[in-house]
Protein backbone atom coordinates (compact mmCIF):
# COMPACT_ATOMS: atom_id res chain seq x y z
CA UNK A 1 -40.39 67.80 -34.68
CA UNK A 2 -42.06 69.68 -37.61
CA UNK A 3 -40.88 67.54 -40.69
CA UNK A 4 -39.56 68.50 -43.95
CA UNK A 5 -42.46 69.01 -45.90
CA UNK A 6 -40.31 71.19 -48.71
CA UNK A 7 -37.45 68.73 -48.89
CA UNK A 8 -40.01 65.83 -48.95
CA UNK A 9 -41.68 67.06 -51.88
CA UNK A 10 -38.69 67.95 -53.81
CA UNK A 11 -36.89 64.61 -53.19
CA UNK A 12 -40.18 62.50 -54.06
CA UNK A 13 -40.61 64.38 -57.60
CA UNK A 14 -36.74 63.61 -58.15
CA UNK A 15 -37.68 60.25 -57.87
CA UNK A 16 -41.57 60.15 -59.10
CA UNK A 17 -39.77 58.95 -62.67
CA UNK A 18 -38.09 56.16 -61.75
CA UNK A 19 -41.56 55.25 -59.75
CA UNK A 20 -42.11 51.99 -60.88
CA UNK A 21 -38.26 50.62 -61.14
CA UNK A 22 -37.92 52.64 -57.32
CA UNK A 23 -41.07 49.90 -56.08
CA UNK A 24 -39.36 46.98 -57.54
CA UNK A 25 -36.14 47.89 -55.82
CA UNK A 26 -37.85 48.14 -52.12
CA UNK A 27 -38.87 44.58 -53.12
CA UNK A 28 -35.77 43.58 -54.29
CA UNK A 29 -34.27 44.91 -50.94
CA UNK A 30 -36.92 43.41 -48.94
CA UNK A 31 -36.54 40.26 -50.03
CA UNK A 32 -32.69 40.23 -50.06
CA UNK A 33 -31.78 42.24 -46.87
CA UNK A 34 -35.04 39.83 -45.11
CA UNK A 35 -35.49 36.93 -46.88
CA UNK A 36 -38.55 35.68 -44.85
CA UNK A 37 -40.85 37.77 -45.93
CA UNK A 38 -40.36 36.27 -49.51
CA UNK A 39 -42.79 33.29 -49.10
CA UNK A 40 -45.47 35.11 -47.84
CA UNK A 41 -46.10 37.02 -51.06
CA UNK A 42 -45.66 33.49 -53.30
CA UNK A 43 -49.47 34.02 -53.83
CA UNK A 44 -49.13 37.97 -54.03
CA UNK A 45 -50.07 39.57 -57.47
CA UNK A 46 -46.71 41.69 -57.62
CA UNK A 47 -48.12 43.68 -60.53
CA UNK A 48 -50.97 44.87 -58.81
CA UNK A 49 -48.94 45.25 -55.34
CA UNK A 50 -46.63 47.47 -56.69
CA UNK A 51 -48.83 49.55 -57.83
CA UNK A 52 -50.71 50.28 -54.49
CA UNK A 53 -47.57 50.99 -53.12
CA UNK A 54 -46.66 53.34 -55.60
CA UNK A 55 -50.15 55.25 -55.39
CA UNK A 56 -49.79 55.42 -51.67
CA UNK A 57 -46.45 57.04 -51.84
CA UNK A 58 -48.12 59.57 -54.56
CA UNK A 59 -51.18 59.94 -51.69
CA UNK A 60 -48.77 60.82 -48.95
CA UNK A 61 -46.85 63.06 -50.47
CA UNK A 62 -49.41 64.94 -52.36
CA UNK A 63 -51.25 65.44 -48.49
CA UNK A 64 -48.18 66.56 -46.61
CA UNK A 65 -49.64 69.88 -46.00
CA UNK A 66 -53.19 68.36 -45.14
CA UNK A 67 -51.74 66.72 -41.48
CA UNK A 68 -55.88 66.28 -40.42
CA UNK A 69 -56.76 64.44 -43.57
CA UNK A 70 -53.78 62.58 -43.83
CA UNK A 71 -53.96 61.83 -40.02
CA UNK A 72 -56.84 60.37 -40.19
CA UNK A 73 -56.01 58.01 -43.55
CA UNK A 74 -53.17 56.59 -41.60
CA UNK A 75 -54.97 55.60 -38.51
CA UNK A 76 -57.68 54.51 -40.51
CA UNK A 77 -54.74 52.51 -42.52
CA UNK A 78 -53.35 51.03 -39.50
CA UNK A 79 -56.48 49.89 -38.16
CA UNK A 80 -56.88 47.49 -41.69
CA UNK A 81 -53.82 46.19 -41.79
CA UNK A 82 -54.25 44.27 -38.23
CA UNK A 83 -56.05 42.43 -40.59
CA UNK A 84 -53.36 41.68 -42.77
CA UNK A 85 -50.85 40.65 -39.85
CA UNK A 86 -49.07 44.63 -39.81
CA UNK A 87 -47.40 44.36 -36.00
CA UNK A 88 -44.61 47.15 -35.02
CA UNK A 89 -42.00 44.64 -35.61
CA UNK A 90 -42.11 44.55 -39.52
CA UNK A 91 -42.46 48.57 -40.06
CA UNK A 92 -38.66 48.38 -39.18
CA UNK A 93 -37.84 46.10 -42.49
CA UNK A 94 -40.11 47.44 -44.63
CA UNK A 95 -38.77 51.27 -43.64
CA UNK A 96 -35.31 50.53 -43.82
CA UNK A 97 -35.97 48.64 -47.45
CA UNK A 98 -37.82 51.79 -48.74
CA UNK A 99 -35.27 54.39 -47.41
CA UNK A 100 -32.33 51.96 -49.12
CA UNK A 101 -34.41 52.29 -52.40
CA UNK A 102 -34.60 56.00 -52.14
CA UNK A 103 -31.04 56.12 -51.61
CA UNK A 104 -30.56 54.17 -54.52
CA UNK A 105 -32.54 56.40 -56.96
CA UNK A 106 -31.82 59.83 -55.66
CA UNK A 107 -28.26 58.94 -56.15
CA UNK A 108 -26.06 62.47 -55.36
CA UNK A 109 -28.94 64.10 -54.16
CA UNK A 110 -29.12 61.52 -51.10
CA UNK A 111 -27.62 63.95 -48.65
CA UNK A 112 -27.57 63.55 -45.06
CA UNK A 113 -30.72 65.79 -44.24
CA UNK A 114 -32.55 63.95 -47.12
CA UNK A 115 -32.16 60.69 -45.29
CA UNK A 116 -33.28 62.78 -41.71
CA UNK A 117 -36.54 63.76 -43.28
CA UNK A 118 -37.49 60.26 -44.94
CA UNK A 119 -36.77 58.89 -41.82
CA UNK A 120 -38.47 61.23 -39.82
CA UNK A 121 -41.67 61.26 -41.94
CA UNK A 122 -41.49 57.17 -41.97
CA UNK A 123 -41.17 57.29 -37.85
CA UNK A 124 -44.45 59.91 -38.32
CA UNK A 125 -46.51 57.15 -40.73
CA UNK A 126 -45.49 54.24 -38.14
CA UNK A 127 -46.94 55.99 -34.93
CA UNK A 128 -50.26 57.10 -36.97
CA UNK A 129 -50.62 53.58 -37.84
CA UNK A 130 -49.86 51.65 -34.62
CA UNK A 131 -52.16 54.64 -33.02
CA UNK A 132 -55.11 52.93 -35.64
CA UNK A 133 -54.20 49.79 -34.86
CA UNK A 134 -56.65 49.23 -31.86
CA UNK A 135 -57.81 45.78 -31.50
CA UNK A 136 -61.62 44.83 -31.01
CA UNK A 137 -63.25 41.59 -29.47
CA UNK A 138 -64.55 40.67 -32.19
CA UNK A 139 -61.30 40.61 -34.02
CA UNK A 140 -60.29 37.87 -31.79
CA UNK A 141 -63.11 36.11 -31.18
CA UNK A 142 -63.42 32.14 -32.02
CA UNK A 143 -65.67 31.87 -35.19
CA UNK A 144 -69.23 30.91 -33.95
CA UNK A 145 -68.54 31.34 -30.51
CA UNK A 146 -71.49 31.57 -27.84
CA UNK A 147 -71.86 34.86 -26.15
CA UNK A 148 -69.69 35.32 -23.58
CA UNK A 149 -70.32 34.78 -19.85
CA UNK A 150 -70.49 38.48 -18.17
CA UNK A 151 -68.53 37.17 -15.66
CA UNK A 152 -64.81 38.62 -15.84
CA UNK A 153 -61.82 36.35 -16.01
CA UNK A 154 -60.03 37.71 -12.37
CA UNK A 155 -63.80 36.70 -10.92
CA UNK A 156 -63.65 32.80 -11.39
CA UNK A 157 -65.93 32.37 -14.49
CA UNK A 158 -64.37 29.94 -16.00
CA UNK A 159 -65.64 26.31 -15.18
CA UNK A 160 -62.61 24.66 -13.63
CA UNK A 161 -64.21 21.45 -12.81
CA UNK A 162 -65.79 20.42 -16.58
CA UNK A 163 -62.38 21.86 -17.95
CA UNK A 164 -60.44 19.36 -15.46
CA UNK A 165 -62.46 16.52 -16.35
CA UNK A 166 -62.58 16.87 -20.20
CA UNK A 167 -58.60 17.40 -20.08
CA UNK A 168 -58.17 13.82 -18.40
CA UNK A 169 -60.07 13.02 -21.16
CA UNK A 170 -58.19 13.20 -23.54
CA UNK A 171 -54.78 13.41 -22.32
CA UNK A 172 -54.29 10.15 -22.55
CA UNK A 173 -54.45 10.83 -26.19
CA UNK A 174 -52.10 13.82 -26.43
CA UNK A 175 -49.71 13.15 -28.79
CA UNK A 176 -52.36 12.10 -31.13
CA UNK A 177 -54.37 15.42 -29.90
CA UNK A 178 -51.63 17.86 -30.98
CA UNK A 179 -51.04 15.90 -34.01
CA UNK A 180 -54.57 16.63 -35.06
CA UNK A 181 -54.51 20.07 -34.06
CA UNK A 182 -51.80 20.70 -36.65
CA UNK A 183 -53.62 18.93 -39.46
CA UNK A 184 -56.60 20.99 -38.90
CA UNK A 185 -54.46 24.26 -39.12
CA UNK A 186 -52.63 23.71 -42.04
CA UNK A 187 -55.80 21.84 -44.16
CA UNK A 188 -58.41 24.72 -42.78
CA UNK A 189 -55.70 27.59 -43.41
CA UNK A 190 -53.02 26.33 -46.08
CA UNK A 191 -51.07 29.82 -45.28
CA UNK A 192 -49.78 28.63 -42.47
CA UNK A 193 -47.97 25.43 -43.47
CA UNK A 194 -45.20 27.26 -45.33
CA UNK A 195 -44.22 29.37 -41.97
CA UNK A 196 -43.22 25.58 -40.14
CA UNK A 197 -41.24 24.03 -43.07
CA UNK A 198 -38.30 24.75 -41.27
CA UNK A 199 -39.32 24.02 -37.98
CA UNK A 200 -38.75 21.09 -36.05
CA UNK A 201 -42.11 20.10 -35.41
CA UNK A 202 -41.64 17.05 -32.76
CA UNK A 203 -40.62 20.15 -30.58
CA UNK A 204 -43.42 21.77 -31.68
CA UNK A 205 -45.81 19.60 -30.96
CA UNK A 206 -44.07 18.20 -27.55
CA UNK A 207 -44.16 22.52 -26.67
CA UNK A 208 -47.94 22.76 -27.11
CA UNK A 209 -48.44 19.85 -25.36
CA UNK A 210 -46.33 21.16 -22.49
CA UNK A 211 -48.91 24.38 -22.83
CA UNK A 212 -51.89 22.73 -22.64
CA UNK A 213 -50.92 20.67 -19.43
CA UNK A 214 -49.80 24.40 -18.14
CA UNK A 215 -52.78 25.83 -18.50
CA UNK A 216 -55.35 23.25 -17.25
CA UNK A 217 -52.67 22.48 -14.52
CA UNK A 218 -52.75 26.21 -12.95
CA UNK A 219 -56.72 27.07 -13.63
CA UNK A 220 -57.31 27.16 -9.87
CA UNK A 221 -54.16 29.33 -9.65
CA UNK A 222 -55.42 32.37 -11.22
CA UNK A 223 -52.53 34.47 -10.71
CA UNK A 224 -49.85 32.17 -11.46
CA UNK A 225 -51.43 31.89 -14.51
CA UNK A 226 -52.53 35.41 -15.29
CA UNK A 227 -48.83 36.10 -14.74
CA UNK A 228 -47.85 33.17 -17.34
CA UNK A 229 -49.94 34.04 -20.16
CA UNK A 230 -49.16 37.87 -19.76
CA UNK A 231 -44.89 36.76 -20.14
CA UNK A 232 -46.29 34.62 -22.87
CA UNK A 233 -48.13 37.70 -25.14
CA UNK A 234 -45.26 39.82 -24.61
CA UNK A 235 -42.76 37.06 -26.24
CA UNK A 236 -44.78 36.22 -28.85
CA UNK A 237 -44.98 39.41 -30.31
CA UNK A 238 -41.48 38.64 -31.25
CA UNK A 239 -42.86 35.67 -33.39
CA UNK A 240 -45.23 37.51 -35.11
CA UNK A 241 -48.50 36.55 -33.44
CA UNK A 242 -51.45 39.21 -33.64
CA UNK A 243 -54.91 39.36 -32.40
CA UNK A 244 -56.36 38.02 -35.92
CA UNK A 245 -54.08 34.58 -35.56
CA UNK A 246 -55.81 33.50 -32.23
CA UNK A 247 -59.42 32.73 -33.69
CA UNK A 248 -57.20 30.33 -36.07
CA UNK A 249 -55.53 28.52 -33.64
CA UNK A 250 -58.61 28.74 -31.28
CA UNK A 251 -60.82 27.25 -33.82
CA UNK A 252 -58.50 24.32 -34.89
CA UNK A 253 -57.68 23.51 -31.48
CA UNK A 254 -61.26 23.25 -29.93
CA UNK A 255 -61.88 20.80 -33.09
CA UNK A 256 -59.19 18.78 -32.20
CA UNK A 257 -60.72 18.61 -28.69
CA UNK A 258 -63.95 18.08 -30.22
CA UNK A 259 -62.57 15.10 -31.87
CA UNK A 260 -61.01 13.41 -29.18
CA UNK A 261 -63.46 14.15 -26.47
CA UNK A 262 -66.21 12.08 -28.89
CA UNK A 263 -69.50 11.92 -27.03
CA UNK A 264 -68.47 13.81 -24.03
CA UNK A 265 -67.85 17.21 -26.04
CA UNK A 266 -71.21 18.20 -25.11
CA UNK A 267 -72.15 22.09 -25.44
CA UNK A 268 -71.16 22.59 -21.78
CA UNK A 269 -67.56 20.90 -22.52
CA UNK A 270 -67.79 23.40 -25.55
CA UNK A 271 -68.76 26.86 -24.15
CA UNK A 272 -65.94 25.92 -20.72
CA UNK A 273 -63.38 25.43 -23.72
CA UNK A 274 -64.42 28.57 -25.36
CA UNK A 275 -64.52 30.69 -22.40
CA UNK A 276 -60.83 29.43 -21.59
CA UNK A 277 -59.38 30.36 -24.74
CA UNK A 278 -61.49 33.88 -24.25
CA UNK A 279 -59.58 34.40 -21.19
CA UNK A 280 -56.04 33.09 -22.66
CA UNK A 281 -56.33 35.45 -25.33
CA UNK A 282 -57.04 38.92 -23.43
CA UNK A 283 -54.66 37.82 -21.25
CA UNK A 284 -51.96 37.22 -23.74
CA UNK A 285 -52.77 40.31 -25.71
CA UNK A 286 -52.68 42.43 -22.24
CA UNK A 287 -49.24 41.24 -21.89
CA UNK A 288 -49.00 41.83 -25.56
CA UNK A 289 -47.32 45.44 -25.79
CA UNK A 290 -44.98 47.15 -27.95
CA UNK A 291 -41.59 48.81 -27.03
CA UNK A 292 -41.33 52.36 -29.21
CA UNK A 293 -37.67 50.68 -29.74
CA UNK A 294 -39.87 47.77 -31.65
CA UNK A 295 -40.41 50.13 -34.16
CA UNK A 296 -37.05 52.24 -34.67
CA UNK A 297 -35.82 51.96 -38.04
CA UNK A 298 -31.63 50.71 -38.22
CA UNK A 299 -29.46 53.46 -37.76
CA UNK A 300 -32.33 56.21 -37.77
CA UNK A 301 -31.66 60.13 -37.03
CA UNK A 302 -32.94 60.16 -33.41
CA UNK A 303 -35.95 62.91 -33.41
CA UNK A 304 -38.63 64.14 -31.01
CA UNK A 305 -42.08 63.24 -31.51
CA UNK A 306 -43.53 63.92 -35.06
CA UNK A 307 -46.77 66.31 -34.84
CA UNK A 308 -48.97 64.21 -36.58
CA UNK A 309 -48.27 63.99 -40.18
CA UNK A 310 -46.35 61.15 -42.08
CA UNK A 311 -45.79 59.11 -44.79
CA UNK A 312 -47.63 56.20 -45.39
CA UNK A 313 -45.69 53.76 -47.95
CA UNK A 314 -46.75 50.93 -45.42
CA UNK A 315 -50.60 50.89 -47.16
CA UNK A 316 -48.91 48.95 -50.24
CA UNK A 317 -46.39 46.69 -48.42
CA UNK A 318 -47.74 45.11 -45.79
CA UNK A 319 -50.70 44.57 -46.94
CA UNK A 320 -49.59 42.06 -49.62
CA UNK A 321 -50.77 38.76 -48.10
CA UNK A 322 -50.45 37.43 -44.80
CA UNK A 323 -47.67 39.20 -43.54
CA UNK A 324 -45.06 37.27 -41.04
CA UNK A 325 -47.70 34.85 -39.68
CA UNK A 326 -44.74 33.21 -37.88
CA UNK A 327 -46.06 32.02 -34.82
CA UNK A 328 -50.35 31.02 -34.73
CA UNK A 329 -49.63 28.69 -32.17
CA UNK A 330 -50.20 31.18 -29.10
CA UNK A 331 -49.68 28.14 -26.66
CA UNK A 332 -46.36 27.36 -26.78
């Protein structure tokens, strides 16, 4: 579908006014219509966030007739904001907040084919961005890891045995283990604490526990496993994990190991652990992958494929701190 470049234009200089009280009104609807998303801008200069959301609406609209260049921003945009937490399930909330603040602002002139083309350019900006949004190894790679093995997962690489031993280890100490684990998480990244104050964390703990023993339990049964950890990635996307909360939760838990293990965490101990989380993680992320219906906004105008330009109000919003970090524990 070619969108409404004309109607676009016209619609966003109605509006261009009321710019800054339209960008306090997506928050205001943001943080009313999805309250959860409040918290994680409690550290957010507002000020300065509104304003980059406000310039990237100008940028957009100003390069609706340069699809290449703005094509390329996008994708480029997407790519970034892995960093910041941007997953397809949050391009819903923070379209449907935006085209409620348009509404709101364009009052009469909010027909029926306005709302078509705002929705149709924001369905444009979300597949340019998740298109960007590739996901290197290094992104989710545990900070100062060894180089990996070139062995591949599916050939056996992993050292069963040491992994098997060092588990008996410390299982005996579990409880204490997992304890640990979440005191290392929230003192070495204090953005996560907020995200569990309403969870029950006995069942937390008891459910990573439970993961653990999974994991270590099915290591010589590669595709039982394989098939686990696959189901796994594809739930947690619900929760909000991405690729840049694994190293986080990889880190903190091969500490806690470290800890417990005491003089038998030797560097063997350390690159088998390493190597295991490797392989949990690509196989986790394989099974990680997004449903287009992830990303449909409520109630859109259904439409065929945009032809690669879009709106990109996303660079402003999402970006503003760590966005729905819901779930960094990856081994529940």
């Amino acid at each position: 579908m070619s969108l409404n470049v004309e109607l676009l234009e016209q619609s966003f200089e109605l509006v261009k006014p009321q710019a800054d009280e339209l960008i306090t009104s997506f928050y205001n609807n943001l943080f009313t219509d999805y309250p959860a998303a409040k918290p994680l801008f409690e550290h957010s200069n507002m000020a300065k966030q509104k304003q980059m959301l406000k310039g990237a609406l100008v940028m957009v609209v100003e390069n609706l007739r340069k699809p290449d260049v703005l094509s390329d921003a996008l994708k480029g945009l997407g790519a970034r904001h892995v960093k910041y937490g941007a997953l397809p399930e949050h391009y819903p909330l923070v379209g449907n907040s935006l085209l409620k603040a348009l509404e709101q602002h364009a009052g009469d002139a909010w027909t029926f084919e306005l709302k078509e083309a705002w929705a149709g350019a924001y369905g444009a900006i979300t597949e340019l961005m998740l298109e960007g949004a590739d996901y290197t190894s290094a992104e989710v790679a545990l900070e100062n890891a060894p180089a990996p093995a070139a062995s591949e997962p599916s050939d056996g690489g992993l050292n069963v045995d040491l992994l098997e031993q060092s588990f008996a280890l410390v299982a005996p100490q579990a409880d204490d283990l997992v304890s640990t684990f979440y005191n290392h998480l929230f003192t070495d990244y204090p953005a996560a604490r907020p995200l569990f104050e309403h969870t029950d964390m006995a069942k937390q703990k008891n459910m990573l526990k439970g993961g653990l023993v999974m994991v270590v339990e099915n290591l010589r049964k590669p595709e039982v496993l394989s098939k686990a950890l696959k189901g796994l990635g594809a739930r947690h996307v619900k929760y909000g994990a991405v690729p840049a909360h694994y190293p986080l939760v990889g880190s903190s838990l091969l500490k806690s190991l470290e800890e417990y293990a005491g003089p038998a965490w030797t560097s063997d101990v350390k690159n088998a652990w390493v190597d295991a989380y490797g392989v949990i993680t690509e196989l986790m992320l394989e099974g990680a992958e997004y449903d287009k219906q992830d990303i449909q906004l409520e109630a859109a105008v259904p439409t065929e494929s945009p032809e690669g330009i879009g709106m990109g109000t996303t660079a402003g919003i999402i970006g503003g701190g760590t966005v729905l970090m819901v779930l960094l524990l990856i081994l529940l």
